[in-house]
PDB file of N, CA and C in Angstrom:
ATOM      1  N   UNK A   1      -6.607   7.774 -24.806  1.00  0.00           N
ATOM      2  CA  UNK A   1      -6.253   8.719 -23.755  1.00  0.00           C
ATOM      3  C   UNK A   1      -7.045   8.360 -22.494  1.00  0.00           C
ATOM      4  N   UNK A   2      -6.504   8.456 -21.449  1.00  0.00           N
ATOM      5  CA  UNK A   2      -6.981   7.827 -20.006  1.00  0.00           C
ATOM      6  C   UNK A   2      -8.004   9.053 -19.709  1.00  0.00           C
ATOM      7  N   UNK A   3      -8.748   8.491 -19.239  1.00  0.00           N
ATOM      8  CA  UNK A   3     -10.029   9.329 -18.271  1.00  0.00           C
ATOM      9  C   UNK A   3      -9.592  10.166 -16.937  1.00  0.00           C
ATOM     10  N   UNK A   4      -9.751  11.353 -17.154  1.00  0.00           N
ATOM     11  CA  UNK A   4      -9.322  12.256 -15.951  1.00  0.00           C
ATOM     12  C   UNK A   4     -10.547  12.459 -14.996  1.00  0.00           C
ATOM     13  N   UNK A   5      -9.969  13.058 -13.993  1.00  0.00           N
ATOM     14  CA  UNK A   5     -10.872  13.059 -12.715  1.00  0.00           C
ATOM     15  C   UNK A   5     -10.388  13.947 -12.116  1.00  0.00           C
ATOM     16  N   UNK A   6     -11.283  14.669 -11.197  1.00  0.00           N
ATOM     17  CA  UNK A   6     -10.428  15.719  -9.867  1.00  0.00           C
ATOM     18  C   UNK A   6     -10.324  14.757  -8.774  1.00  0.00           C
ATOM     19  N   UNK A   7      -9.803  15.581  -7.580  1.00  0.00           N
ATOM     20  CA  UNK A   7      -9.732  14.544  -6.574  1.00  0.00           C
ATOM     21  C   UNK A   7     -11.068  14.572  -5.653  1.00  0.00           C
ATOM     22  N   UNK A   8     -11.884  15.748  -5.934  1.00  0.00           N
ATOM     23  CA  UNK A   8     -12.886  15.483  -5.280  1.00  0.00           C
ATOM     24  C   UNK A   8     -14.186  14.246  -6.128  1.00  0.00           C
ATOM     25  N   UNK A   9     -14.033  14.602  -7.229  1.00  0.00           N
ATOM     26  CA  UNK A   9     -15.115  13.519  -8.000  1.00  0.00           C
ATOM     27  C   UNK A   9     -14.152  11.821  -7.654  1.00  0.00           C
ATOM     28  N   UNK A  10     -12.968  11.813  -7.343  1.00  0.00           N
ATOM     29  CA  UNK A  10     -12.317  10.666  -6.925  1.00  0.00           C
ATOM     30  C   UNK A  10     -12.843  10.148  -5.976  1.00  0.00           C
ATOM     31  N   UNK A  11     -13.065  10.888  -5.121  1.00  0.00           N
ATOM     32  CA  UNK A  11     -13.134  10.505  -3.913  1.00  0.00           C
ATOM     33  C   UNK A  11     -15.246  10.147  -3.709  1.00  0.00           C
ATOM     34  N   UNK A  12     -15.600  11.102  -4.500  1.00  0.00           N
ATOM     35  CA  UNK A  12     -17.045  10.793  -4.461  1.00  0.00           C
ATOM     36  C   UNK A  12     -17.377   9.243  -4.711  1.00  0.00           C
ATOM     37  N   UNK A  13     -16.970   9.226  -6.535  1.00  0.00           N
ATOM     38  CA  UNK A  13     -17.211   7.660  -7.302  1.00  0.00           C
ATOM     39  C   UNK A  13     -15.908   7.144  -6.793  1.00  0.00           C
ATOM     40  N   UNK A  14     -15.077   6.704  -6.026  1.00  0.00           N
ATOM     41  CA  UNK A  14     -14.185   5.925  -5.478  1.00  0.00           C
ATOM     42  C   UNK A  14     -14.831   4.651  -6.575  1.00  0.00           C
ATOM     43  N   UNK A  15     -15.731   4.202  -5.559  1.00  0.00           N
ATOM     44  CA  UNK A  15     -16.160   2.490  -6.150  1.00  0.00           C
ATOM     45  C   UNK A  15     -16.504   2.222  -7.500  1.00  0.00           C
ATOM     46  N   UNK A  16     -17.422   3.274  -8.211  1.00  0.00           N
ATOM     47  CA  UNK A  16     -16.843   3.315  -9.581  1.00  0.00           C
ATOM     48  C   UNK A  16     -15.858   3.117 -10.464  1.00  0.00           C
ATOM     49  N   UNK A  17     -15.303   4.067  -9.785  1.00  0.00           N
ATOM     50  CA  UNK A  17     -14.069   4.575 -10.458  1.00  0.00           C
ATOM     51  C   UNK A  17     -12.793   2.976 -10.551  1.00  0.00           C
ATOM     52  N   UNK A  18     -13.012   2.498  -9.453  1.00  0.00           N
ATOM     53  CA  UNK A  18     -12.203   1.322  -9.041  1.00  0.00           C
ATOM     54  C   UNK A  18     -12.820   0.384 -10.098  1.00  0.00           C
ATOM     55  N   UNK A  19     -14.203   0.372 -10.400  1.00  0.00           N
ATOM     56  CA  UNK A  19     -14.933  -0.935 -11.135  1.00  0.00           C
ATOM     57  C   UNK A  19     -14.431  -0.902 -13.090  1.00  0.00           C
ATOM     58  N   UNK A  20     -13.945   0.829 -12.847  1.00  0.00           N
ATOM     59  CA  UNK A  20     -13.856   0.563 -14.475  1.00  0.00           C
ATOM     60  C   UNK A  20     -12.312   0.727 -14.361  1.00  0.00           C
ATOM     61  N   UNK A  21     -11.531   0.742 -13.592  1.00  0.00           N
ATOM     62  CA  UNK A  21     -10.198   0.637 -13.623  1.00  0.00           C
ATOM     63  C   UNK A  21      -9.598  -1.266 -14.082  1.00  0.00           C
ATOM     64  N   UNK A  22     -10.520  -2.173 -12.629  1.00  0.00           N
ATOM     65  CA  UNK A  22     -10.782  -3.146 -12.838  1.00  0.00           C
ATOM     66  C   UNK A  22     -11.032  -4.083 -14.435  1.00  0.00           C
ATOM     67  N   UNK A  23     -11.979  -3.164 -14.957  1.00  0.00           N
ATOM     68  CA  UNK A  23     -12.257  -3.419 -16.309  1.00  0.00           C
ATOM     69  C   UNK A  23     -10.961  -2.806 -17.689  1.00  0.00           C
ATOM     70  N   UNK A  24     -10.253  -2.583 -17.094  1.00  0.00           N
ATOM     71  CA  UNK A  24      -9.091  -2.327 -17.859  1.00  0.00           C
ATOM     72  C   UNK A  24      -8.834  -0.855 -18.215  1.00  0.00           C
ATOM     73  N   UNK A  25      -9.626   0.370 -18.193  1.00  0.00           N
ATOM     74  CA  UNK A  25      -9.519   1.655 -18.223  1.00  0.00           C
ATOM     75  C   UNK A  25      -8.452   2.217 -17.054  1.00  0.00           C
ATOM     76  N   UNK A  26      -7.762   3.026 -17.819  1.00  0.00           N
ATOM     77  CA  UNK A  26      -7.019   3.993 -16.954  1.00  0.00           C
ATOM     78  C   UNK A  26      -7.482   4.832 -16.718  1.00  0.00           C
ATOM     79  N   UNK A  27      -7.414   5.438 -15.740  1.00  0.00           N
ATOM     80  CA  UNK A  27      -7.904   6.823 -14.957  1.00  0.00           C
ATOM     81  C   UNK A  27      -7.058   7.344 -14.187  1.00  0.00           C
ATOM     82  N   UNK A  28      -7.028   8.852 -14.293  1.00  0.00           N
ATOM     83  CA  UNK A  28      -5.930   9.991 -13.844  1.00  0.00           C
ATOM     84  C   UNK A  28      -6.654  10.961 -12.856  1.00  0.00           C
ATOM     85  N   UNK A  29      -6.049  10.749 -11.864  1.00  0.00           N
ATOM     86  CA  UNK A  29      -6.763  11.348 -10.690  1.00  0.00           C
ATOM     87  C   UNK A  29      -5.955  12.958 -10.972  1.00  0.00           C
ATOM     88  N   UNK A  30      -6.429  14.137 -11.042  1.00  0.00           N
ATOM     89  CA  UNK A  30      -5.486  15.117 -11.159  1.00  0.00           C
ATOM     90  C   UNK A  30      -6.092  15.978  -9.554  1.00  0.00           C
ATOM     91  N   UNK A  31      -4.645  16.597  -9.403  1.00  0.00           N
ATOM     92  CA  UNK A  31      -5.327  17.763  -7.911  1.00  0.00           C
ATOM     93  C   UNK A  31      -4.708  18.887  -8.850  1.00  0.00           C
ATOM     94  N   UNK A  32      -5.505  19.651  -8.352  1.00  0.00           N
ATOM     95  CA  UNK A  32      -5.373  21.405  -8.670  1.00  0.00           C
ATOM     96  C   UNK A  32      -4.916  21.491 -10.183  1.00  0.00           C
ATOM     97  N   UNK A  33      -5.831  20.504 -10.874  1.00  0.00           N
ATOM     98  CA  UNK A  33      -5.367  20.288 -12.763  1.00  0.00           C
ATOM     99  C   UNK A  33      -4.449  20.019 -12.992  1.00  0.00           C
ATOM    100  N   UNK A  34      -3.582  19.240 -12.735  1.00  0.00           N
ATOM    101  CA  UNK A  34      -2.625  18.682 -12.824  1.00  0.00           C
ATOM    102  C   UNK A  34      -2.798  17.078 -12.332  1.00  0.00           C
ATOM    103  N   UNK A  35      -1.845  16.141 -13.366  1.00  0.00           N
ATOM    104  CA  UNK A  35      -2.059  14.740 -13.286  1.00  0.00           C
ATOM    105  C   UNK A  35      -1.538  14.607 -11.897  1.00  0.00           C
ATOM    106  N   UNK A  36      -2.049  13.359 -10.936  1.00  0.00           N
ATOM    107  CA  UNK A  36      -1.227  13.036  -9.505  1.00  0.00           C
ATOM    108  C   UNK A  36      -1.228  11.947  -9.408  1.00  0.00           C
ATOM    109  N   UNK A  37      -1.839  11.162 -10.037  1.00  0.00           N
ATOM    110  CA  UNK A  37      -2.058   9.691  -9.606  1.00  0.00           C
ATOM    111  C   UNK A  37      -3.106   9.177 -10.615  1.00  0.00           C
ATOM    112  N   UNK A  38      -2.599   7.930 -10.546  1.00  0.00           N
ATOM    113  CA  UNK A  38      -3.337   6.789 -12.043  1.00  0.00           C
ATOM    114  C   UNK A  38      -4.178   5.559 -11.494  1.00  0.00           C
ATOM    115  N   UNK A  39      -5.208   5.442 -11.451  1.00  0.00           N
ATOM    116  CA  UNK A  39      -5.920   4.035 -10.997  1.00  0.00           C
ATOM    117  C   UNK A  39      -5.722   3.302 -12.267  1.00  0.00           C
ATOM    118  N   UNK A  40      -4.562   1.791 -11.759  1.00  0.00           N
ATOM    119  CA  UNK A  40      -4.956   1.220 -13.633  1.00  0.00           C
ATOM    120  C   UNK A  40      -5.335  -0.319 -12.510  1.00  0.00           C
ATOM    121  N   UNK A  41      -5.621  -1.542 -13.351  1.00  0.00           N
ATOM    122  CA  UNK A  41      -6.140  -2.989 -12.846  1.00  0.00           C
ATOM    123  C   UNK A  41      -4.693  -3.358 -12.457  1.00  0.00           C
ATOM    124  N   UNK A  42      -4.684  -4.269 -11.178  1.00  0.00           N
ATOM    125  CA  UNK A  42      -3.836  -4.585 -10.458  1.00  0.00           C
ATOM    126  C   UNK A  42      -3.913  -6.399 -11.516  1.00  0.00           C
ATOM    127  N   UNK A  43      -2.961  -6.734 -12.141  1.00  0.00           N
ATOM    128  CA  UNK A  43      -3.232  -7.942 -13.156  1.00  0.00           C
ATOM    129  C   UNK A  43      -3.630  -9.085 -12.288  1.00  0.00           C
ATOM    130  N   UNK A  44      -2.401  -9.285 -11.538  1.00  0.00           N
ATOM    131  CA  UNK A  44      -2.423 -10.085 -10.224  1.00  0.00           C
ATOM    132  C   UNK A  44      -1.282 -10.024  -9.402  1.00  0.00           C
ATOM    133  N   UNK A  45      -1.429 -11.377  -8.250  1.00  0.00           N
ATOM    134  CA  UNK A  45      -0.754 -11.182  -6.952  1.00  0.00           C
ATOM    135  C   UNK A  45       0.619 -10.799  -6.999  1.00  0.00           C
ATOM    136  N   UNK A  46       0.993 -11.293  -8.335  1.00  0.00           N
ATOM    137  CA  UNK A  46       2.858 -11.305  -8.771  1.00  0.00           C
ATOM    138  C   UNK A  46       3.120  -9.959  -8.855  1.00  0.00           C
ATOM    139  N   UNK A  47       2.378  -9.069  -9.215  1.00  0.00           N
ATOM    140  CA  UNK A  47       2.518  -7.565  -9.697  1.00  0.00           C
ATOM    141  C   UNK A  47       2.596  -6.646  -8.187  1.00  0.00           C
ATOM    142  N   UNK A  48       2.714  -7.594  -7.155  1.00  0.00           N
ATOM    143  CA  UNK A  48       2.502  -6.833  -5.220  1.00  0.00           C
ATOM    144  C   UNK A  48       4.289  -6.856  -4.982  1.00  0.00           C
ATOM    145  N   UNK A  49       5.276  -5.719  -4.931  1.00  0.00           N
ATOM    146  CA  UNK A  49       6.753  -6.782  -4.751  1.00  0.00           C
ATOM    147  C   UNK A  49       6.532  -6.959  -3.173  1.00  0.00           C
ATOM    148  N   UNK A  50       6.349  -8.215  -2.932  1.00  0.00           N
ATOM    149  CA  UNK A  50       6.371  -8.548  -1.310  1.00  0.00           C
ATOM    150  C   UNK A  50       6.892 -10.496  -1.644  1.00  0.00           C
ATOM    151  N   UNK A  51       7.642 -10.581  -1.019  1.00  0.00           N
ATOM    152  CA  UNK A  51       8.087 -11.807  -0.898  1.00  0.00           C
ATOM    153  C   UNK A  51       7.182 -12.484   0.069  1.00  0.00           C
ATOM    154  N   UNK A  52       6.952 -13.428   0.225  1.00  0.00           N
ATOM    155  CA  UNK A  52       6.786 -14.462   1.266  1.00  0.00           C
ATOM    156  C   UNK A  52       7.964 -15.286   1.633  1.00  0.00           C
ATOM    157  N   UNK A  53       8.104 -15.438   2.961  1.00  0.00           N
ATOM    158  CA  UNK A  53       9.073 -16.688   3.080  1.00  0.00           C
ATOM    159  C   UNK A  53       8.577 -17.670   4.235  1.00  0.00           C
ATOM    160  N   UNK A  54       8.685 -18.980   3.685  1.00  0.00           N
ATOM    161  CA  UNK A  54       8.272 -19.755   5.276  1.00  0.00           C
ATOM    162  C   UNK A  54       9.033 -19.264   6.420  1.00  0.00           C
ATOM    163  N   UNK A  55       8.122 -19.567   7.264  1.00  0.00           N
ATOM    164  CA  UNK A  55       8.426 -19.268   8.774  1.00  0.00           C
ATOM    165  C   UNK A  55       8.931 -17.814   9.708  1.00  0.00           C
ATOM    166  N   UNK A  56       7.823 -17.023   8.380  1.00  0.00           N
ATOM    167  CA  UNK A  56       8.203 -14.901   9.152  1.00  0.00           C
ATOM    168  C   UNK A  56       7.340 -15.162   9.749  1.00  0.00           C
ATOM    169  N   UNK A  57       6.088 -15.909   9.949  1.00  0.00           N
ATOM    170  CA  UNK A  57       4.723 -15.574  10.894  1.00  0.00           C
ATOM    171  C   UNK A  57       5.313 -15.506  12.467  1.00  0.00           C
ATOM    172  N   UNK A  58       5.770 -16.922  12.769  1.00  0.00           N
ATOM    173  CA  UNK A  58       6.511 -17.012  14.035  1.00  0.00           C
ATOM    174  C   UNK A  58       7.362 -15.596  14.232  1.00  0.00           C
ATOM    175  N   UNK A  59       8.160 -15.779  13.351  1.00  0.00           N
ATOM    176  CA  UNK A  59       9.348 -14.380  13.630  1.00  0.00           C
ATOM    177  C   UNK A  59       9.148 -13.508  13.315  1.00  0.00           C
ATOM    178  N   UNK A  60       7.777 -12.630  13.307  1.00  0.00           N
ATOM    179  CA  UNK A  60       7.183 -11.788  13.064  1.00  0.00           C
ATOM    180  C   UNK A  60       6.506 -11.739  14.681  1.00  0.00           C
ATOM    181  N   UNK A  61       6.082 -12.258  15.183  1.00  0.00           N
ATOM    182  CA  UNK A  61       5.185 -12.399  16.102  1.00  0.00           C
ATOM    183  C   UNK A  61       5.919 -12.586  17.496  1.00  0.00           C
ATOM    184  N   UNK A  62       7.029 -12.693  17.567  1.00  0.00           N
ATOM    185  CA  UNK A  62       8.184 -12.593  18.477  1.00  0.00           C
ATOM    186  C   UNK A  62       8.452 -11.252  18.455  1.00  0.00           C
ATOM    187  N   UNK A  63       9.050 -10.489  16.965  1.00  0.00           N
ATOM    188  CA  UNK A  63       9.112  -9.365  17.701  1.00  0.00           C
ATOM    189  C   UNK A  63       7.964  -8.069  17.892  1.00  0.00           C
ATOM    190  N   UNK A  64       7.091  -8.782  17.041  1.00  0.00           N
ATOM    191  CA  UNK A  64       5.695  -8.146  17.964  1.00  0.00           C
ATOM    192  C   UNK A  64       5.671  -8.030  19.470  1.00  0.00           C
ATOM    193  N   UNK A  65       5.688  -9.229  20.141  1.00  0.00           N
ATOM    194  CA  UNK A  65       5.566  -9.391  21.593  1.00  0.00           C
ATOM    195  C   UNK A  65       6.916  -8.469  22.269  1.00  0.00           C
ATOM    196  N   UNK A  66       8.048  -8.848  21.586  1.00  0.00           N
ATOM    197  CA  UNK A  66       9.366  -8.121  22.587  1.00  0.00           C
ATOM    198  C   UNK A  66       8.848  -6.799  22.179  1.00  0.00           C
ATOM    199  N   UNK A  67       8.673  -6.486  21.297  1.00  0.00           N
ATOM    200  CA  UNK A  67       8.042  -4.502  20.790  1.00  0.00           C
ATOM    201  C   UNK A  67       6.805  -4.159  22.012  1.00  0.00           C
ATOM    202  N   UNK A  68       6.249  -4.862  22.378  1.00  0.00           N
ATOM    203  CA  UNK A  68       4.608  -4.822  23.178  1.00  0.00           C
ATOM    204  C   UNK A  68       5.004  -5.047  24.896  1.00  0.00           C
ATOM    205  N   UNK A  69       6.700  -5.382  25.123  1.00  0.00           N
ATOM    206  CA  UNK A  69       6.573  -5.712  26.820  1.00  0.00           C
ATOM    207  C   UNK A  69       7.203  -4.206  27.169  1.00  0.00           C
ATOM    208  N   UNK A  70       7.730  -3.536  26.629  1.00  0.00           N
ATOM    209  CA  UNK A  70       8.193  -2.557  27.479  1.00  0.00           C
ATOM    210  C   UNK A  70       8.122  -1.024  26.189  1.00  0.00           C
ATOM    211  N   UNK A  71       8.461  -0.216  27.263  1.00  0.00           N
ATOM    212  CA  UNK A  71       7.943   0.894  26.500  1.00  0.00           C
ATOM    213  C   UNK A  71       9.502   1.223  25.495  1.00  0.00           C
ATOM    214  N   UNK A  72       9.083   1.905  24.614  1.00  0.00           N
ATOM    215  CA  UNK A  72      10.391   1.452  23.342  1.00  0.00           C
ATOM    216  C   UNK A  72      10.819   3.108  23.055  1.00  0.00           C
ATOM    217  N   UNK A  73      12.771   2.835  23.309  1.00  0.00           N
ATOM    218  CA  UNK A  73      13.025   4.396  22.518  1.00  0.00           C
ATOM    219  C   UNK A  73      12.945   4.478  21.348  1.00  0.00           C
ATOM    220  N   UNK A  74      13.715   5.508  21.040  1.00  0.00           N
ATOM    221  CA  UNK A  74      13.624   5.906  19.391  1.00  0.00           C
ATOM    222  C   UNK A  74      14.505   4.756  19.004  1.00  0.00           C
ATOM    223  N   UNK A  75      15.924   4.528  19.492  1.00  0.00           N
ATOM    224  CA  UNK A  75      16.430   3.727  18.817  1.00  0.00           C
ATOM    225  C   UNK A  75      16.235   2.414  19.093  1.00  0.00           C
ATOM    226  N   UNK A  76      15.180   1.890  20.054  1.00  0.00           N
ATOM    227  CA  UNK A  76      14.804   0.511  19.840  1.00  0.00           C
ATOM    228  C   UNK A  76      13.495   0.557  18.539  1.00  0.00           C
ATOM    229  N   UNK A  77      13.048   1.332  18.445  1.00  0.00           N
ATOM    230  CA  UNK A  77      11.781   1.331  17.600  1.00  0.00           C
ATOM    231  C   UNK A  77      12.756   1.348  15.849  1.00  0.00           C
ATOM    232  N   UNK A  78      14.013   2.163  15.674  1.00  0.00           N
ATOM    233  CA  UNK A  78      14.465   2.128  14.236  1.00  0.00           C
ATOM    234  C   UNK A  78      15.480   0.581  14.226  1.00  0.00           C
ATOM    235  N   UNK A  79      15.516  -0.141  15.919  1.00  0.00           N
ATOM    236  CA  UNK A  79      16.270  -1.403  15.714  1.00  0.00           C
ATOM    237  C   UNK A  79      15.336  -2.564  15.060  1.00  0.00           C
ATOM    238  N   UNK A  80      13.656  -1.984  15.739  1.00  0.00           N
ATOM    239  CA  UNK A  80      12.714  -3.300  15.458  1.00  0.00           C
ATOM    240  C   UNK A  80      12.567  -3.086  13.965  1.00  0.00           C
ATOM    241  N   UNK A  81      12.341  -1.738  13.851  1.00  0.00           N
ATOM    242  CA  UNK A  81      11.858  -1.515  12.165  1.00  0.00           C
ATOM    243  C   UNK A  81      12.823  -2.240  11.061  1.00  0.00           C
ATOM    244  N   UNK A  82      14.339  -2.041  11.499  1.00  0.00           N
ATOM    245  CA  UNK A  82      15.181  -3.031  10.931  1.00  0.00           C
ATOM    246  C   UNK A  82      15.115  -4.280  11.095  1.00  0.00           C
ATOM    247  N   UNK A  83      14.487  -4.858  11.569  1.00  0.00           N
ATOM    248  CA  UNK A  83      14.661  -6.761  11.826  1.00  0.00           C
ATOM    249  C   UNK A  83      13.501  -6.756  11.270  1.00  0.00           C
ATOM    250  N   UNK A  84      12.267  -5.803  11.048  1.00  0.00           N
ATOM    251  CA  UNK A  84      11.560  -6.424  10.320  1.00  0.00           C
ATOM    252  C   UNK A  84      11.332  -5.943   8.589  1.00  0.00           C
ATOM    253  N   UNK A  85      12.378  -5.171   8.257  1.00  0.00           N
ATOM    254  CA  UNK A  85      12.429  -4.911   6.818  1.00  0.00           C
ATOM    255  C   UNK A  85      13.532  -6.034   6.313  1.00  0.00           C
ATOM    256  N   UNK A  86      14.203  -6.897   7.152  1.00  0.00           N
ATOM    257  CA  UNK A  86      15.465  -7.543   7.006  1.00  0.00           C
ATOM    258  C   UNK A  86      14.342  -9.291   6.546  1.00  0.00           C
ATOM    259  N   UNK A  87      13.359  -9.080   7.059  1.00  0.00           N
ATOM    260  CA  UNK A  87      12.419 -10.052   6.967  1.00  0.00           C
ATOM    261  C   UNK A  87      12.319 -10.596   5.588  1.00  0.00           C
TER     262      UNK A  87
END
């Protein structure tokens, strides 16, 4: 059975709490006694879903700059957010 916690003792031993998660223990962060959230060991990098693909840095950084020359509406800001979830 996983190790429970409140969210204030969470937040106290954070770095603890992270070191024995690390070590393979689960831990259950609960708010107001109730379960909310689970610290378990992240195995590795494969377990992140984020793709890489050659050549987003450039095209990432383009529309950084066009986002940064002028001041942006709502619907240029949900156009950029789309070109870069399309990434």
């Amino acid at each position: 059975m996983p190790a429970t916690v409140n969210v204030h003792d969470a937040k106290t031993h954070l770095s603890r709490l992270l070191d024995r998660a690390h070590a393979g223990e689960e831990i259950v962060i609960a708010k107001a006694g109730k379960p909310y959230a689970k610290l378990v060991k992240l195995d590795a990098a494969d377990d992140i879903p984020f793709e890489r693909k050659p050549g987003g840095w450039p095209a990432l950084a383009a529309l950084v700059d066009d986002a940064m020359s002028s001041a942006m509406t709502d619907a240029d800001i949900d156009a950029w957010e789309a070109k870069i979830s399309a990434m």
